[in-house]
Protein backbone atom coordinates (compact mmCIF):
# COMPACT_ATOMS: atom_id res chain seq x y z
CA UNK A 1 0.00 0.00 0.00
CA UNK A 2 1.20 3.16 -1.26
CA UNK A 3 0.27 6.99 0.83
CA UNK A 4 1.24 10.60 0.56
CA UNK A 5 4.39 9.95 2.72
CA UNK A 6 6.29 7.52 0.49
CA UNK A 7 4.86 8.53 -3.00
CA UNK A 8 7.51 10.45 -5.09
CA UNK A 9 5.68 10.98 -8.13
CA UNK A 10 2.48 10.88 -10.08
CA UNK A 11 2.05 9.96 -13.59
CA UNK A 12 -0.11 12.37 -15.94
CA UNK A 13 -2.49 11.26 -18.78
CA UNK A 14 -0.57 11.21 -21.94
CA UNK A 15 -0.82 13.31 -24.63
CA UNK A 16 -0.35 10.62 -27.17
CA UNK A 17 1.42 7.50 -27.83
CA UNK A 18 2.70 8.42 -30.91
CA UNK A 19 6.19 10.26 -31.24
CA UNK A 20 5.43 12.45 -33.82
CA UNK A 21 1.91 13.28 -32.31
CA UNK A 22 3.81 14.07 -29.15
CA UNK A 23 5.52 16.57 -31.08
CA UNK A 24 2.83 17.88 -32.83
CA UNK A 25 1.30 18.48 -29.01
CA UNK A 26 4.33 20.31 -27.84
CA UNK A 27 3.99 22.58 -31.11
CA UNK A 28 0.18 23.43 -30.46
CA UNK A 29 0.90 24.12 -27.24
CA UNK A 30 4.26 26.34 -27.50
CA UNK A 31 1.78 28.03 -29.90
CA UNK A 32 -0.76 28.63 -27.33
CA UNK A 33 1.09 29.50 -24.61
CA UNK A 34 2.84 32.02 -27.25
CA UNK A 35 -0.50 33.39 -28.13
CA UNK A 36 -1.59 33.77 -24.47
CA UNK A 37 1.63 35.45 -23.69
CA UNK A 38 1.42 38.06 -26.13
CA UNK A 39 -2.10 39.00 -26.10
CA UNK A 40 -2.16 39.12 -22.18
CA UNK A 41 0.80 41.00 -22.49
CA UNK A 42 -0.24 43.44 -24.97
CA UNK A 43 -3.51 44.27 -22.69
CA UNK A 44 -1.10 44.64 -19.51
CA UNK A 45 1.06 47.16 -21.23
CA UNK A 46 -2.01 48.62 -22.73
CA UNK A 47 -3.70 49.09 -19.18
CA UNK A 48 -0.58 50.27 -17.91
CA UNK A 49 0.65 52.78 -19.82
CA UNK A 50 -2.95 54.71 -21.08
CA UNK A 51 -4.86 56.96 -18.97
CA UNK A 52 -7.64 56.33 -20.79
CA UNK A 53 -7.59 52.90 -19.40
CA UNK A 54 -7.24 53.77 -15.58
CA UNK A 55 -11.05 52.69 -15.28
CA UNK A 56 -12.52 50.30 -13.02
CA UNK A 57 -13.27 47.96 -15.87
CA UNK A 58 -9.54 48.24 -17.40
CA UNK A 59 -8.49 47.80 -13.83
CA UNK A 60 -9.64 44.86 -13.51
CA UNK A 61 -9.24 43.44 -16.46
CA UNK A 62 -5.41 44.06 -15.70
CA UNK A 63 -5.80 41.69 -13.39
CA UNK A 64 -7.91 39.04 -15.34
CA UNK A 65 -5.06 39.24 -17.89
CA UNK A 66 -3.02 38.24 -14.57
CA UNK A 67 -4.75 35.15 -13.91
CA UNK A 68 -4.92 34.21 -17.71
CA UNK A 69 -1.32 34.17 -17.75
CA UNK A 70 -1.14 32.26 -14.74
CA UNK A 71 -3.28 29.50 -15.58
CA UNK A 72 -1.18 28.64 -18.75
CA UNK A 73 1.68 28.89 -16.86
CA UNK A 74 0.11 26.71 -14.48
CA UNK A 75 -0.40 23.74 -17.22
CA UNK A 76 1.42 24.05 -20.35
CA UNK A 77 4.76 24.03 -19.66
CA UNK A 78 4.91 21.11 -18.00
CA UNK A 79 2.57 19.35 -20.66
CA UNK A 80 4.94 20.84 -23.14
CA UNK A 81 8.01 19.33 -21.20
CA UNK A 82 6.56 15.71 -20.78
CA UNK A 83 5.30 15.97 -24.78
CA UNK A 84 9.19 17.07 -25.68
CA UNK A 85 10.72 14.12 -23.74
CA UNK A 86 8.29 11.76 -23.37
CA UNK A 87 7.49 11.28 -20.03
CA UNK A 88 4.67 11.42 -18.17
CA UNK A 89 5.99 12.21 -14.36
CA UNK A 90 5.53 15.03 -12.33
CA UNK A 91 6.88 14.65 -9.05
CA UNK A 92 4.82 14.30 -5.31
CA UNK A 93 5.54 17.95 -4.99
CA UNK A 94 5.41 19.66 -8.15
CA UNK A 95 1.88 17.40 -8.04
CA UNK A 96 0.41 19.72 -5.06
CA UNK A 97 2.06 22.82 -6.42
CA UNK A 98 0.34 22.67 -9.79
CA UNK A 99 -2.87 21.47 -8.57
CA UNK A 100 -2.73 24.43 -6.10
CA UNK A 101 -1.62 27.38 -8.18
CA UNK A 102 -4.49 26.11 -10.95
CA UNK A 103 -7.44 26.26 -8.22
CA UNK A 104 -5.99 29.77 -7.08
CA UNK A 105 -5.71 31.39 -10.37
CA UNK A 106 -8.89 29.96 -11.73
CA UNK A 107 -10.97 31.06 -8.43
CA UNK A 108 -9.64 34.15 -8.98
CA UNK A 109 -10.72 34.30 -12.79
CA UNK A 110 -14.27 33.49 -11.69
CA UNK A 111 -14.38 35.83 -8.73
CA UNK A 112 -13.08 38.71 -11.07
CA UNK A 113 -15.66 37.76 -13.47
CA UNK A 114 -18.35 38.62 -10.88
CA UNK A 115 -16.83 41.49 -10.08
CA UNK A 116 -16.68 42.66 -13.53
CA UNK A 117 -20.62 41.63 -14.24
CA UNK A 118 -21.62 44.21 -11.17
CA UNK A 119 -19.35 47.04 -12.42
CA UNK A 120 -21.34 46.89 -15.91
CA UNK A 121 -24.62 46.48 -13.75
CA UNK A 122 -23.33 49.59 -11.96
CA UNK A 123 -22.31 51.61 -15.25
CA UNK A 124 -25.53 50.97 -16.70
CA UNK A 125 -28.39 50.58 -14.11
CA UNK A 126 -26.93 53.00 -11.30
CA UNK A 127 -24.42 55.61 -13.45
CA UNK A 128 -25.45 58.15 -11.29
CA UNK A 129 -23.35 56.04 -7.93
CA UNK A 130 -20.83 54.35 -10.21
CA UNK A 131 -17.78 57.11 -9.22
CA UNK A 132 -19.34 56.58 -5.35
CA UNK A 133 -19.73 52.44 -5.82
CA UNK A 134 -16.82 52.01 -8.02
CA UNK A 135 -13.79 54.18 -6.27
CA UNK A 136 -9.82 53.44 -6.60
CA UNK A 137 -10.37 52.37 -2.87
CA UNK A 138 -13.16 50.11 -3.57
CA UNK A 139 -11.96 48.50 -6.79
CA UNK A 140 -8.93 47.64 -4.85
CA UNK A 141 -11.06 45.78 -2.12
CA UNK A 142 -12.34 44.04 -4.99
CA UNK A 143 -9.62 42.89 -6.35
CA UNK A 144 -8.13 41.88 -3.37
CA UNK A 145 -10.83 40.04 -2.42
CA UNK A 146 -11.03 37.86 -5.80
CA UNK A 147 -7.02 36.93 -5.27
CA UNK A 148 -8.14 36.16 -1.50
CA UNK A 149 -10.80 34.16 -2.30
CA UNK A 150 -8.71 31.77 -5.02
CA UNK A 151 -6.06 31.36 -2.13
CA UNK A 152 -7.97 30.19 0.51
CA UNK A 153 -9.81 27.86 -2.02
CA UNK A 154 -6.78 26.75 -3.19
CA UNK A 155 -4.99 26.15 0.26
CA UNK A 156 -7.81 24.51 1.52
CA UNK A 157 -8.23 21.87 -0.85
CA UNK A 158 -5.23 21.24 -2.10
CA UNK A 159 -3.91 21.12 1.96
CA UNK A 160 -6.83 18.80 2.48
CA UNK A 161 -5.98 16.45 -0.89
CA UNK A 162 -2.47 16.06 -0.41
CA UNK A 163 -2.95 15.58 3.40
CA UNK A 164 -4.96 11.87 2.52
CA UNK A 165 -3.20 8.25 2.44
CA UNK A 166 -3.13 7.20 -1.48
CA UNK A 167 -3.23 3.46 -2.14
CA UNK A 168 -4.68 3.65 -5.52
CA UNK A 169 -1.92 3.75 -7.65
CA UNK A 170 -0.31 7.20 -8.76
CA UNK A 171 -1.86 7.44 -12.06
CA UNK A 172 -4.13 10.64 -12.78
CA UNK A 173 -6.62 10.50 -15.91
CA UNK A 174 -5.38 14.39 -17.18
CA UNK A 175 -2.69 15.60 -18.41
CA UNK A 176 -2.07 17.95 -15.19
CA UNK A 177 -2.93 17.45 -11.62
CA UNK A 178 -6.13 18.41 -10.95
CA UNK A 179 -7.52 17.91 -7.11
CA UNK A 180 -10.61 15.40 -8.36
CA UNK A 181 -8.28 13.10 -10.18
CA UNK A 182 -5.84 13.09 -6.73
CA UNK A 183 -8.71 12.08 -4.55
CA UNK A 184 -9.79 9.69 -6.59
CA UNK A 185 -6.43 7.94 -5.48
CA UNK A 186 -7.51 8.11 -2.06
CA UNK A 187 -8.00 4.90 0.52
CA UNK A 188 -9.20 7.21 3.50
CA UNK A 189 -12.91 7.35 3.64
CA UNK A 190 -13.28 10.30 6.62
CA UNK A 191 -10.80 12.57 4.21
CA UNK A 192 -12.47 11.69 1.08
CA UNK A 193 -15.80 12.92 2.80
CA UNK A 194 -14.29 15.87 4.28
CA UNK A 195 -12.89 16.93 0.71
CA UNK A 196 -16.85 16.15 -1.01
CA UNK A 197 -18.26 18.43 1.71
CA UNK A 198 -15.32 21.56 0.86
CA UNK A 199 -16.15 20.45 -2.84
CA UNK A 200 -20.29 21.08 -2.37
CA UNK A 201 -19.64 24.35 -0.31
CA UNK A 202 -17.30 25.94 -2.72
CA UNK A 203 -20.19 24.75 -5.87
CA UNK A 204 -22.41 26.30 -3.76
CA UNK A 205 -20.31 29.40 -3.66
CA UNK A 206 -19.74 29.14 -7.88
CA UNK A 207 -23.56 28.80 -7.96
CA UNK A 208 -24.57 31.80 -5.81
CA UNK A 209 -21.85 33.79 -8.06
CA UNK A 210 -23.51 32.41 -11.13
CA UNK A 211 -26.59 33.34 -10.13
CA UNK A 212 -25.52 36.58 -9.49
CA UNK A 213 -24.44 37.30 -12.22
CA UNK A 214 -27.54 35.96 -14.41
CA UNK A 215 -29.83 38.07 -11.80
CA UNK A 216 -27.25 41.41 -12.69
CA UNK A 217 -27.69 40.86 -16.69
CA UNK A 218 -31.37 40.19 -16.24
CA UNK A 219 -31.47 43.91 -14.68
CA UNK A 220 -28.98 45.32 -17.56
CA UNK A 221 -31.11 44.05 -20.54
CA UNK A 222 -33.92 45.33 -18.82
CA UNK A 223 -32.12 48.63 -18.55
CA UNK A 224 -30.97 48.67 -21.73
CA UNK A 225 -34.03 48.10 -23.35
CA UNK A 226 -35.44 51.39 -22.24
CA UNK A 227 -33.28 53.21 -23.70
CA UNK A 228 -34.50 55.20 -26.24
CA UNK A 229 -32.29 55.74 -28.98
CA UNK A 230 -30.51 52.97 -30.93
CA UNK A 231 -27.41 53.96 -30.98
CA UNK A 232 -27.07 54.32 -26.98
CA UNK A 233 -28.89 50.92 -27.15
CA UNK A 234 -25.79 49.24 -29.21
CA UNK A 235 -23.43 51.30 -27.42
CA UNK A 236 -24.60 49.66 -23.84
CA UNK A 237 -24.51 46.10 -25.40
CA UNK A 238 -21.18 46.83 -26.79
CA UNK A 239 -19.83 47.39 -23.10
CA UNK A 240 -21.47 44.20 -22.01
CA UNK A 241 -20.99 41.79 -24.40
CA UNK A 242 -17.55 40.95 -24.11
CA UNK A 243 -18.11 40.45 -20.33
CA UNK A 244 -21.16 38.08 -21.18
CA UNK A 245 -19.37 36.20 -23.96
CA UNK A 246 -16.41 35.60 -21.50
CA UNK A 247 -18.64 34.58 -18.56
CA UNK A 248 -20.51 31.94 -21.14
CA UNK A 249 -16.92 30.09 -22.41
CA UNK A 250 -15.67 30.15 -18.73
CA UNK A 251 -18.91 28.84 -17.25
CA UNK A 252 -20.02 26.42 -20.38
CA UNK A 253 -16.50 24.85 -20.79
CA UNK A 254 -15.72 23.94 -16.89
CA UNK A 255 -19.75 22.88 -16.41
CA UNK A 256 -19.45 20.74 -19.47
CA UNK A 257 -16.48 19.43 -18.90
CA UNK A 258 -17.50 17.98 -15.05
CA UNK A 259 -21.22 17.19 -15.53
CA UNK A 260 -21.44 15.72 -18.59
CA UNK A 261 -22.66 12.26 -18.61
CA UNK A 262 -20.78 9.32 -17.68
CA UNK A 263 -22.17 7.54 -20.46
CA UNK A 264 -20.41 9.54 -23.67
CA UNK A 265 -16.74 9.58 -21.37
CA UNK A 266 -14.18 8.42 -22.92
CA UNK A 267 -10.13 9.40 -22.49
CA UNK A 268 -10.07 11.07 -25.78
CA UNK A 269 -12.67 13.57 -24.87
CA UNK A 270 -12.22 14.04 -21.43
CA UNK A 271 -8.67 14.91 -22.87
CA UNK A 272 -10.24 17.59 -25.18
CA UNK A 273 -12.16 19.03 -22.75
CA UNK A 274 -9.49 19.41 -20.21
CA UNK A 275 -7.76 21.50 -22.87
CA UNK A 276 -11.41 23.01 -23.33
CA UNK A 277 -11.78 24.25 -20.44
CA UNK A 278 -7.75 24.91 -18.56
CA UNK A 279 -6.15 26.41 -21.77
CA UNK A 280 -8.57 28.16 -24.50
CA UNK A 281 -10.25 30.47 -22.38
CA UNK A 282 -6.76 32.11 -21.07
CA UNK A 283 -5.89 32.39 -24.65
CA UNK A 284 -9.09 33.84 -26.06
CA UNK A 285 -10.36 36.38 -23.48
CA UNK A 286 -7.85 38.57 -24.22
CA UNK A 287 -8.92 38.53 -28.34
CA UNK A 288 -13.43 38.90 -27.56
CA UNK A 289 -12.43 42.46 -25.18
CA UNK A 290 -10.45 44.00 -27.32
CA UNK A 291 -12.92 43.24 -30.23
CA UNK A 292 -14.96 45.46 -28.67
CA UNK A 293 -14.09 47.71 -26.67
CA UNK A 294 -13.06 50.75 -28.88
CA UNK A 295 -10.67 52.56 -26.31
CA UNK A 296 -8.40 49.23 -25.69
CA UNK A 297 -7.93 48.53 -29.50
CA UNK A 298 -6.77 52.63 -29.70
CA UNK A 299 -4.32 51.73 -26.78
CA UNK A 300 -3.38 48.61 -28.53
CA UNK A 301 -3.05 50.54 -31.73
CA UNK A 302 -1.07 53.69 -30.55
CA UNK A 303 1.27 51.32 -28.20
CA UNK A 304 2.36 49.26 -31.19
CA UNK A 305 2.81 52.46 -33.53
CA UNK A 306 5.09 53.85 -31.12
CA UNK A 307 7.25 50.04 -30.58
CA UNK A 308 7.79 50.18 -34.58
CA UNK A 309 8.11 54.01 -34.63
CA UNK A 310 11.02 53.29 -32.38
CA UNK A 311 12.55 50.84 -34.25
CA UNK A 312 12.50 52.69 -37.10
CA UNK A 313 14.42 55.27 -35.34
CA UNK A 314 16.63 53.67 -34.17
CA UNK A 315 17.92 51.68 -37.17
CA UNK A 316 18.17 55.30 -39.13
CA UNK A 317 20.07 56.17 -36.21
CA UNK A 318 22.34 53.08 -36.76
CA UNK A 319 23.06 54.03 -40.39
């Protein structure tokens, strides 16, 4: 029998079995996290460095760009490093650490999400408070709260997980370590319990945020259907939309992807799925806001003219 104490290492779900498909993995995925790097990037530097950004919604949208990047930091480059050399380990302790830092930064994602849903209820059903409701001070609260939230998630389950006797084997069906695939190694029946009942509490949590934030775009269609003219009508979807369409891939992917039925499972789409859900939000958040939202493709737009302006400078210079 096998625990916690004398396990060293875990082996992921591979990839493939195939060399070259291995390699075709660690392409797509270099890729990816390429993509997600430089998008995320671009609308940190954006935020950053225009004033016209310094808004509650570009504030936190910083920091949704944050947890983006950390998530596929998170899970690629290890996938990317096990696809390269084909392996499939991932030691005891880089185990915890992963499945940790991916329940903290996508807690976060979804608390920031929330957030973000009652600053466009704010903007457009109570414009009149939104400097009072919406302050430096309070975004910051906010924010803080959203990071605080994913780390006591995080600590407490992966603390909990890692803290059970394993005696089922080490092998976990996904290609990163997720907390449900480590308890399902478990042989300890009061821990296993324990974990299910900080499992239903924090669903219940998701769900009351969910519903939240259904109740908050109830209230802004509502709102926005009053309006009277069309164009202020387009312009208030345009602000929301983004949000919304975000929301939908975050929520759809992850609900799909752990209720769907036990009858169509099968490796080869639970594989997909994991990738679903863990990687190709992260990479394209960053691409449906700056579709539309006017002022961050005019950051975007002026930042980039002044990086090749400067190049161009500087190699006349050179000559």
């Amino acid at each position: 029998m096998s625990n916690s104490s004398s396990m060293a290492q875990f082996l992921l779900l591979a990839l493939a079995d195939r060399w070259e498909l291995q390699l075709l993995h660690f392409w797509l995925f270099l890729a990816i996290s390429l993509a997600a790097l430089l998008a995320n990037g671009l609308i940190l530097s954006a935020v950053a460095c225009d004033h016209h950004l310094h808004t509650p919604m570009g504030f936190f949208l910083l920091n949704l760009s944050l947890t983006d990047l950390g998530c596929i930091c998170t899970t690629v480059p290890k996938a990317m490093h096990n696809s390269l050399w084909d392996t499939t380990t991932i030691s005891y302790t880089g185990c915890a650490a992963q499945g940790f830092f991916f329940l903290f930064f996508m807690f976060a994602e979804f608390s920031l999400l929330t957030i973000m849903c009652y600053d466009r209820y704010v903007a457009i059903c109570k414009p009149l408070h939104y400097g009072t409701l919406l302050g430096s001070r309070a975004c910051a609260h906010m924010a803080a709260a959203a990071w605080a939230t994913g780390f006591l998630t995080a600590l407490l389950h992966t603390a909990n997980t890692f803290s059970l006797p394993l005696c089922q084997g080490n092998a976990l069906g996904q290609f990163f370590c997720e907390i449900p695939q480590v308890l399902k190694l478990s042989c300890s029946h009061s821990g296993y319990l324990r974990e299910i009942g900080l499992i239903v509490v924090t669903c219940c949590l998701v769900f009351g945020c969910f519903i939240f934030i259904v109740f908050s775009y109830v209230q802004i269609f509502r709102a926005v259907l009053r309006i009277p003219s069309q164009q202020g009508r387009h312009k208030a979807f345009s602000t929301c939309l983004p949000h919304l369409a975000v929301v939908s891939l975050f929520v759809s992917t992850g609900t799909f992807a752990y209720l769907k039925p036990p009858s169509i499972s099968s490796p080869s789409l639970d594989l997909a799925l994991s990738v679903l859900y863990s990687v190709v939000p992260q990479v394209v958040n960053p691409f449906i806001y700056s579709l539309r939202n006017q002022e961050l493709k005019d950051a975007l737009r002026k930042m980039m003219t002044g990086c090749f302006s400067g190049v161009i400078k500087c190699q006349f210079s050179g000559v």
